[in-house]
C-alpha atoms as a PDB file:
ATOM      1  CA  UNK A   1     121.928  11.112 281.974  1.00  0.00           C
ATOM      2  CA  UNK A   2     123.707  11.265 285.455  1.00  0.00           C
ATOM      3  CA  UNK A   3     127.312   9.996 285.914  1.00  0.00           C
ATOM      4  CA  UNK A   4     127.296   6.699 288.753  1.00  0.00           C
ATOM      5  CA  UNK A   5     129.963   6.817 291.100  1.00  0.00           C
ATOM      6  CA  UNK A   6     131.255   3.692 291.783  1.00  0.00           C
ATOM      7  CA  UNK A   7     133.584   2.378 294.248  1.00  0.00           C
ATOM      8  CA  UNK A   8     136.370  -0.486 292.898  1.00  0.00           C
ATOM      9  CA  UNK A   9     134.969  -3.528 294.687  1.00  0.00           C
ATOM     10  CA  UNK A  10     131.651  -3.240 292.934  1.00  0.00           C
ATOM     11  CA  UNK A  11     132.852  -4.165 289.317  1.00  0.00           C
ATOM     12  CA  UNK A  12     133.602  -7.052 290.809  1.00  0.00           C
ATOM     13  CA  UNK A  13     130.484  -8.396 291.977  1.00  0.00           C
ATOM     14  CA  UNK A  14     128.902  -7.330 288.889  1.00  0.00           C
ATOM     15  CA  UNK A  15     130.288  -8.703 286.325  1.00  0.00           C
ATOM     16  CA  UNK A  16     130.420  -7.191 282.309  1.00  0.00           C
ATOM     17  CA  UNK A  17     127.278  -7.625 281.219  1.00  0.00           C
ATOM     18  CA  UNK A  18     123.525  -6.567 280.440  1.00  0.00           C
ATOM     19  CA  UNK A  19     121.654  -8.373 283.309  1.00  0.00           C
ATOM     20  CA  UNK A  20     117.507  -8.569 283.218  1.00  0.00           C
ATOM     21  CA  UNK A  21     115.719  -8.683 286.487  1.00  0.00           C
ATOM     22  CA  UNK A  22     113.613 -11.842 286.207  1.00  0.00           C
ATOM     23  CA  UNK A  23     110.540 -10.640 287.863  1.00  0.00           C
ATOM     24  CA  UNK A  24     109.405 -14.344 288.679  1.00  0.00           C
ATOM     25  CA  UNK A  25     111.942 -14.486 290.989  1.00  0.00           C
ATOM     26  CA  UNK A  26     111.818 -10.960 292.379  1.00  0.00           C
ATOM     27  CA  UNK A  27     109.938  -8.959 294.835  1.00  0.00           C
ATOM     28  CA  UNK A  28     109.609  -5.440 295.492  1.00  0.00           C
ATOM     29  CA  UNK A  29     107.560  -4.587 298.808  1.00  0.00           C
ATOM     30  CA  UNK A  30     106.863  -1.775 301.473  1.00  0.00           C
ATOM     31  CA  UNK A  31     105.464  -1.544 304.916  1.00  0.00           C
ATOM     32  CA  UNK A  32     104.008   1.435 306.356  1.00  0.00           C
ATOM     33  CA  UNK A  33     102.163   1.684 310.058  1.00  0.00           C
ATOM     34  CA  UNK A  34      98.694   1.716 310.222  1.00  0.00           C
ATOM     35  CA  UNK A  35      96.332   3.043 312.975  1.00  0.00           C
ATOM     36  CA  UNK A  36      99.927   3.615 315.637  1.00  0.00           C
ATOM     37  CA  UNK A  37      99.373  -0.053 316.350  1.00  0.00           C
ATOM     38  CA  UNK A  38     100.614  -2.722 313.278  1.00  0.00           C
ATOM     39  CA  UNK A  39     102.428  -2.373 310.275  1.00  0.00           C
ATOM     40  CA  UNK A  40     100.201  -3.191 306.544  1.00  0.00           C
ATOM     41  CA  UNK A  41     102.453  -4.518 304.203  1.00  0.00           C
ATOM     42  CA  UNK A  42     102.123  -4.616 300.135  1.00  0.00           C
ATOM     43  CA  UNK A  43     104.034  -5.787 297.282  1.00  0.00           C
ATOM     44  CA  UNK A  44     104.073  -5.041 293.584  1.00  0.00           C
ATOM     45  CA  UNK A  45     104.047  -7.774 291.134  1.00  0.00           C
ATOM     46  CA  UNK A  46     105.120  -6.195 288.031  1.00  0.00           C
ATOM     47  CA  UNK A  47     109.161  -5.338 288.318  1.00  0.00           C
ATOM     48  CA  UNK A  48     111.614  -4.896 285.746  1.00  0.00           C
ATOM     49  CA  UNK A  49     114.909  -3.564 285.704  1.00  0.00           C
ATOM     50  CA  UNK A  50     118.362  -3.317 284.177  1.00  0.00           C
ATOM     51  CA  UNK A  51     121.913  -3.852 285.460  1.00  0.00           C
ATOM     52  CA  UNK A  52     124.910  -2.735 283.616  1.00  0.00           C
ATOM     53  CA  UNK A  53     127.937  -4.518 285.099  1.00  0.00           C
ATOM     54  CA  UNK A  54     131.368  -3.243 284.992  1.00  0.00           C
ATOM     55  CA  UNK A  55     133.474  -1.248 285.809  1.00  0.00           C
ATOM     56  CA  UNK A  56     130.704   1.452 286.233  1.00  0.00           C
ATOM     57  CA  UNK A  57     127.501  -0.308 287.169  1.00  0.00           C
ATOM     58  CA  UNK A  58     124.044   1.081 286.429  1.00  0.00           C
ATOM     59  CA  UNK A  59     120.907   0.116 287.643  1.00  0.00           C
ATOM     60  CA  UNK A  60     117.629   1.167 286.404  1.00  0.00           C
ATOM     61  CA  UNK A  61     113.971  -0.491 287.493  1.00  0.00           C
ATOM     62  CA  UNK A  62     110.462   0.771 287.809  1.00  0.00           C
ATOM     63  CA  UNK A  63     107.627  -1.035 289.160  1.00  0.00           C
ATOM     64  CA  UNK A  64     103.958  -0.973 287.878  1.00  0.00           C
ATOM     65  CA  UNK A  65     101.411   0.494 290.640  1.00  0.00           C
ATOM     66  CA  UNK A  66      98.880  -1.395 289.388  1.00  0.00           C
ATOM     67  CA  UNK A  67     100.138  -4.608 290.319  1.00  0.00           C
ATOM     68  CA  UNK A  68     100.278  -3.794 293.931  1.00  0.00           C
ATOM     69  CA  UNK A  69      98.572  -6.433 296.358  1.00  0.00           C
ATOM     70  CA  UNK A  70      98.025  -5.780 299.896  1.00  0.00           C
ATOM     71  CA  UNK A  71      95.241  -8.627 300.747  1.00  0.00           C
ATOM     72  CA  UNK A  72      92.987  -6.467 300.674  1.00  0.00           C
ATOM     73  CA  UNK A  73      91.398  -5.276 297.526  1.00  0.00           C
ATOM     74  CA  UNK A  74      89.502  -2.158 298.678  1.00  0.00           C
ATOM     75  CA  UNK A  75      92.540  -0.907 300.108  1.00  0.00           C
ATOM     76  CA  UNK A  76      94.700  -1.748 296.884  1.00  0.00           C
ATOM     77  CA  UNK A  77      91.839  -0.006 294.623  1.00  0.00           C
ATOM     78  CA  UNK A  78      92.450   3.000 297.717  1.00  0.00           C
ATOM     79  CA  UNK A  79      95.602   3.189 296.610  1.00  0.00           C
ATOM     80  CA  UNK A  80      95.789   3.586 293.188  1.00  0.00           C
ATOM     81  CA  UNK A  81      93.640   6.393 293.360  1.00  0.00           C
ATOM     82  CA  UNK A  82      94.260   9.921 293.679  1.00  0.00           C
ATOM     83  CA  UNK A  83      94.782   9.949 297.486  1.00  0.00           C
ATOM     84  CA  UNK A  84      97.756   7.642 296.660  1.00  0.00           C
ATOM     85  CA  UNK A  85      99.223   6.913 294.128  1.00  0.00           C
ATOM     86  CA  UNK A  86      97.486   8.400 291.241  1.00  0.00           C
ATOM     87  CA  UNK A  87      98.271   5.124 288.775  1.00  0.00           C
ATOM     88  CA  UNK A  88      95.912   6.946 286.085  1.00  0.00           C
ATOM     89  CA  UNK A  89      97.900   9.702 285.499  1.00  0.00           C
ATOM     90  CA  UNK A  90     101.502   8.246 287.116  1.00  0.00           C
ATOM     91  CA  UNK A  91     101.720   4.409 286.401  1.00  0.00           C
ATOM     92  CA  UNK A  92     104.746   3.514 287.133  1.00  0.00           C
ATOM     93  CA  UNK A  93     107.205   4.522 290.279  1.00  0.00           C
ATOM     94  CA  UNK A  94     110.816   4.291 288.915  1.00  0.00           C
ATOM     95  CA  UNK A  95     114.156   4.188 290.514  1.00  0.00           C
ATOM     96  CA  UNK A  96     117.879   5.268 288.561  1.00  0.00           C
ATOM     97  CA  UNK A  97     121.237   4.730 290.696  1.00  0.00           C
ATOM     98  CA  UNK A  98     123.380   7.712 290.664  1.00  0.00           C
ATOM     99  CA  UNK A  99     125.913   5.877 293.355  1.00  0.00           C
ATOM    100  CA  UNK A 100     126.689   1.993 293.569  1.00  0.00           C
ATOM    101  CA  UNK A 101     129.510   0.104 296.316  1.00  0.00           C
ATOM    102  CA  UNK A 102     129.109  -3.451 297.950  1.00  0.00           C
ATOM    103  CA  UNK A 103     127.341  -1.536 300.471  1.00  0.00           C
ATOM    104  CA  UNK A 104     124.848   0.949 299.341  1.00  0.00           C
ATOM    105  CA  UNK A 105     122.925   1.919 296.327  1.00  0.00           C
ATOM    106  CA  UNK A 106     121.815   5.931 295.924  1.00  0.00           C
ATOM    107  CA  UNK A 107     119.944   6.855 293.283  1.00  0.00           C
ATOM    108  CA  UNK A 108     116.910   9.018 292.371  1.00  0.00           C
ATOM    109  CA  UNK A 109     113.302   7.050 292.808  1.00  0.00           C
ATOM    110  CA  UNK A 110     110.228   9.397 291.111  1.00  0.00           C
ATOM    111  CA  UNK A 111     107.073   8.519 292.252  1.00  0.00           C
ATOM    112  CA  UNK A 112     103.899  10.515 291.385  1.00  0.00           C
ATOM    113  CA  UNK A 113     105.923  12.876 289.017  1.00  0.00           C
ATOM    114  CA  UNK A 114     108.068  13.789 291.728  1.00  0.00           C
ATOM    115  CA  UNK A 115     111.904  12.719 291.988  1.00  0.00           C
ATOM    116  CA  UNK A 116     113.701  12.574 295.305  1.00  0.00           C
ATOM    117  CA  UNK A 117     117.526  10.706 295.936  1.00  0.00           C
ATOM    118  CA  UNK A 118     116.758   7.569 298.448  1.00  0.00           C
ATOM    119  CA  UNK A 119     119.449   5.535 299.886  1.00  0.00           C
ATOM    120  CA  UNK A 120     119.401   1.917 300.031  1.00  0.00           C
ATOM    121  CA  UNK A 121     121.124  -0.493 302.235  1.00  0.00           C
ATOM    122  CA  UNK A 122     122.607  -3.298 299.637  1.00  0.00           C
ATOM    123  CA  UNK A 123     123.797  -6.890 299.725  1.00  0.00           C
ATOM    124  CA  UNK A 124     125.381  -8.190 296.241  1.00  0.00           C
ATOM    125  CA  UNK A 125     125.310 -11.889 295.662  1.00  0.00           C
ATOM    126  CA  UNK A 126     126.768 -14.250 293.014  1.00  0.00           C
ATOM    127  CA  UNK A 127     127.536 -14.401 290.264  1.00  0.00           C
ATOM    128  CA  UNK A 128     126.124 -17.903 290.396  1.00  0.00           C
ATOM    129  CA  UNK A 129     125.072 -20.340 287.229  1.00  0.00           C
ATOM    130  CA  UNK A 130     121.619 -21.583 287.939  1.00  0.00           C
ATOM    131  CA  UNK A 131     120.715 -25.606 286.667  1.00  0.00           C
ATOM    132  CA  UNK A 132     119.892 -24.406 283.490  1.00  0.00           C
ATOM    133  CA  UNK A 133     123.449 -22.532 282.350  1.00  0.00           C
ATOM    134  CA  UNK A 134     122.094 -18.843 282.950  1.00  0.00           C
ATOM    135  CA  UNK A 135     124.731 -16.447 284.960  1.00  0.00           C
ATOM    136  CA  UNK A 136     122.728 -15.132 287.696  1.00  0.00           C
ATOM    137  CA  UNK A 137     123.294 -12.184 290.205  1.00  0.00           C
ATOM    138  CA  UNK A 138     121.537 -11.086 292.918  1.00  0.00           C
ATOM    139  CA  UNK A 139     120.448  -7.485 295.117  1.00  0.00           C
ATOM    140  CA  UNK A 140     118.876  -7.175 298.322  1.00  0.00           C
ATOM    141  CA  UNK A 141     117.976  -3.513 298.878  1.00  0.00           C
ATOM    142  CA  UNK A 142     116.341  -1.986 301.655  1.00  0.00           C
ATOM    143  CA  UNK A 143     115.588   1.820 302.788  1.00  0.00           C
ATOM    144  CA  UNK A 144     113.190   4.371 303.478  1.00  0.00           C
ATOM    145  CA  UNK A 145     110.896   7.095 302.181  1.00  0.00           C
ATOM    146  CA  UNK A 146     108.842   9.939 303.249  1.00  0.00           C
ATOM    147  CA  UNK A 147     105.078   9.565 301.309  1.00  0.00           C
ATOM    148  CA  UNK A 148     104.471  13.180 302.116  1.00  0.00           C
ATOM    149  CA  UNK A 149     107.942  14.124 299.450  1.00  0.00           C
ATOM    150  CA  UNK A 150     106.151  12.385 297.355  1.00  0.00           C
ATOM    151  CA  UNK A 151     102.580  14.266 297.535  1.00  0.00           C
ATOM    152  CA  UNK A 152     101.106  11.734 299.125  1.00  0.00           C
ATOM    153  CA  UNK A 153      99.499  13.201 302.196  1.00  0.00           C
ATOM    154  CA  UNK A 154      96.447  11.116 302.694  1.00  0.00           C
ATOM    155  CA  UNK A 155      95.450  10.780 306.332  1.00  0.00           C
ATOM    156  CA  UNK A 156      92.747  10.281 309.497  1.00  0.00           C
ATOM    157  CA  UNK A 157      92.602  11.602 312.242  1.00  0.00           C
ATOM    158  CA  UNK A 158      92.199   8.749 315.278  1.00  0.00           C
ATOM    159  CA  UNK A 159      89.718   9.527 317.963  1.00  0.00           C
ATOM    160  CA  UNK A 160      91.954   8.903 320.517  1.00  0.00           C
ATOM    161  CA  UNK A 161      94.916  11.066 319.123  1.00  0.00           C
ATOM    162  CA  UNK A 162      97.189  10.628 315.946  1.00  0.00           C
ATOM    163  CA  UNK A 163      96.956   9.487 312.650  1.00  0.00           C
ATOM    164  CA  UNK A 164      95.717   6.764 310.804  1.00  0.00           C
ATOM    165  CA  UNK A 165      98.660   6.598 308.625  1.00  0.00           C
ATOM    166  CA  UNK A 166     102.621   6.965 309.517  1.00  0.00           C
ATOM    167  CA  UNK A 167     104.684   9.294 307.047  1.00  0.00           C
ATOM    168  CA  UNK A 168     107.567   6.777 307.142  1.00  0.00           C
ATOM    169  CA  UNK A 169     107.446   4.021 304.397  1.00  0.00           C
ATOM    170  CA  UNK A 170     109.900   1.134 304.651  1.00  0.00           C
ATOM    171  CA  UNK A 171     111.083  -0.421 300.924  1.00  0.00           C
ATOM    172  CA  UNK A 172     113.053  -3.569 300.688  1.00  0.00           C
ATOM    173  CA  UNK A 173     113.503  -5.429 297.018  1.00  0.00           C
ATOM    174  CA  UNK A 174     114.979  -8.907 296.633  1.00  0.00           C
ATOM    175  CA  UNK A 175     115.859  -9.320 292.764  1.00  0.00           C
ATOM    176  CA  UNK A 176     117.535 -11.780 290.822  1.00  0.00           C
ATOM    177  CA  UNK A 177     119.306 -10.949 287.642  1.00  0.00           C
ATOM    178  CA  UNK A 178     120.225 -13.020 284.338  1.00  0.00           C
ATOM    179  CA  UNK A 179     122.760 -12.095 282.236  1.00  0.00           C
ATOM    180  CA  UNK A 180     121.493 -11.377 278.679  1.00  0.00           C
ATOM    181  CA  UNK A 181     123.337 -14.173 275.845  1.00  0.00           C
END
């Protein structure tokens, strides 16, 4: 297991503590552009993850590719095939933080059997006590990959020039944390 490095201020937004993502009132989406002229966007609706507070943090999560949703269902069965993301043989994507601050989260996402460090832009809230006595904390994280690190080098040519597909994929997470009795 890989040390986190931690900077001081982040013990304090995370308080001691196992805290559960409650995936109800999570989200974990992406946004890639399609055909050089919009941007699709999807979301996956089975999250879970694991913060540690303290004085060392750790955060842990993975996300089932199954349960991704784009509005369009050809495109989502598309995409859990092998052109994509492979969900037979890889179901899950999953992310471990090797680095947490106020600011920024690093850690090491694996996707398709493949690991690669990704930084992510990060906004800490709380703690807060939601109207039912649960301690509650909150992360807003938001960054970028490249699909081809990943194998994931599906693409069209367009008549007029280009490709159907960018390389750049765009990840942003808004999760919401209780803290385990």
């Amino acid at each position: 297991m890989s040390t986190v490095q931690v900077l001081d201020q982040a013990a304090a937004i995370v308080p001691n503590g196992t805290w559960n993502v409650d995936a109800a009132h999570s989200q974990v989406d992406f946004a890639i552009r399609h055909l050089a002229i919009s941007t699709i966007r999807g979301t996956f609706a089975d999250v879970s993850a694991t913060l540690l507070g303290g004085e060392t943090p750790t955060l842990t999560g993975s996300i089932r590719l199954a349960s991704v949703a784009t509005k369009d269902e050809a495109r989502d069965a598309h995409l859990l095939a092998p052109d994509f993301f492979d969900a037979d043989r890889y179901p899950e994507a999953a992310f471990t933080a090797t680095f947490i601050s106020p600011e920024k989260v690093v850690g090491d996402f694996t996707l398709k059997g493949i690991t690669r460090e990704i930084e992510l832009a990060t906004t800490f809230t709380g703690p807060a006590t939601d109207p039912y006595g649960h301690e509650r904390v909150g992360i807003d994280l938001e960054g970028e990959l490249d699909r081809t690190d990943y194998g994931i080098t599906f693409n069209m040519p367009l008549p007029t020039g280009g490709l159907a597909l960018g390389e750049k994929v765009k990840l942003s997470a808004s999760l919401s944390f209780v803290k385990e009795a």
